[in-house]
Protein backbone atom coordinates (compact mmCIF):
# COMPACT_ATOMS: atom_id res chain seq x y z
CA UNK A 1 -0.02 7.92 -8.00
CA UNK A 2 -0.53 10.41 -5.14
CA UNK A 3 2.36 11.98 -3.41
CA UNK A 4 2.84 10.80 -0.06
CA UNK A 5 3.37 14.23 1.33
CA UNK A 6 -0.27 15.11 0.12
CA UNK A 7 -1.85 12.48 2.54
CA UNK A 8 0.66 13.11 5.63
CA UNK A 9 -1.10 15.88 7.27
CA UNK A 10 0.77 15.97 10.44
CA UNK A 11 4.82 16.80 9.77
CA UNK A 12 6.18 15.16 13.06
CA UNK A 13 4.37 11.33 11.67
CA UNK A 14 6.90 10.60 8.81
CA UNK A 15 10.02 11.13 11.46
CA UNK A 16 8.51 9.21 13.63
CA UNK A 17 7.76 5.99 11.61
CA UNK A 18 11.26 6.77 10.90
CA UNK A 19 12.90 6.57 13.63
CA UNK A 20 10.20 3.71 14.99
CA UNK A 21 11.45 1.34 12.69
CA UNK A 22 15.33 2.34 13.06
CA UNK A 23 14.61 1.10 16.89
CA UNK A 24 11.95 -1.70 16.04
CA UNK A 25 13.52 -3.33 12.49
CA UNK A 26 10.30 -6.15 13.14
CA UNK A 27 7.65 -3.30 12.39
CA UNK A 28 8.98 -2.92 8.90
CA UNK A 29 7.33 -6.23 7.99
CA UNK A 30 3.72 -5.62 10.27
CA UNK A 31 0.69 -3.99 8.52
CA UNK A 32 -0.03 -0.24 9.13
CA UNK A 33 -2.29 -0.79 11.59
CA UNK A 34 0.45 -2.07 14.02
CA UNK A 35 2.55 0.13 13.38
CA UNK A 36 0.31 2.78 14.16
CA UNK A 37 -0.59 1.16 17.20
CA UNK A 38 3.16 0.87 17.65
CA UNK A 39 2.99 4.81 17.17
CA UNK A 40 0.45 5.40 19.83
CA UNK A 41 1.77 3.06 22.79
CA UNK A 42 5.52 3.81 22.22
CA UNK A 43 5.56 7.55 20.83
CA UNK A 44 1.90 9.02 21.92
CA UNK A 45 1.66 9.73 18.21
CA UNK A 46 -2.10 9.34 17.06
CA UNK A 47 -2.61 9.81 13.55
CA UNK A 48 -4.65 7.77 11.03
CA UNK A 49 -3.52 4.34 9.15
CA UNK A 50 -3.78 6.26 6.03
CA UNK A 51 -0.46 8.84 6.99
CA UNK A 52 1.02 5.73 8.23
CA UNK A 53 0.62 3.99 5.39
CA UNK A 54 1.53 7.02 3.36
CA UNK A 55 4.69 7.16 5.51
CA UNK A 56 5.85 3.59 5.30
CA UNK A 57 5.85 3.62 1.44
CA UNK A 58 7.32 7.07 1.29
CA UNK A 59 10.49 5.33 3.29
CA UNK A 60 10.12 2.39 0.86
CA UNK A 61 10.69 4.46 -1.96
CA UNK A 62 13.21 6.08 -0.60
CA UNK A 63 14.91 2.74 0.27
CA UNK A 64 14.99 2.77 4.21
CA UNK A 65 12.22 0.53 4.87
CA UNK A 66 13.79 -2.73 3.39
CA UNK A 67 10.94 -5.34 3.39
């Protein structure tokens, strides 16, 4: 398995997923391509699906994201 922080390139995308789904709970269950559009209209965070991705199951494992 890869480490997440080897695929998160860009240090401020893991807080904000973060602190995305502490203020939108619904994005926890969307795919990663929402909520990296969620990302872009909300935060003007763009960043690839992949560091989202990375990010989301990064807070899974870490037990914040509860899906």
């Amino acid at each position: 398995m890869i480490s997440p922080q080897q695929i998160i390139q860009d240090p401020d995308v893991l807080p904000a997923v973060r602190d995305l789904l502490q203020e939108h709970p619904f994005l926890a269950r969307r795919r990663p391509e929402t909520v990296r559009h969620a990302l872009r209209a909300l935060r003007g965070i763009k960043t690839d699906v992949f560091e989202v991705e990375a990010a989301l199951e990064a807070l899974t494992i870490e037990g914040e994201v509860l899906v």
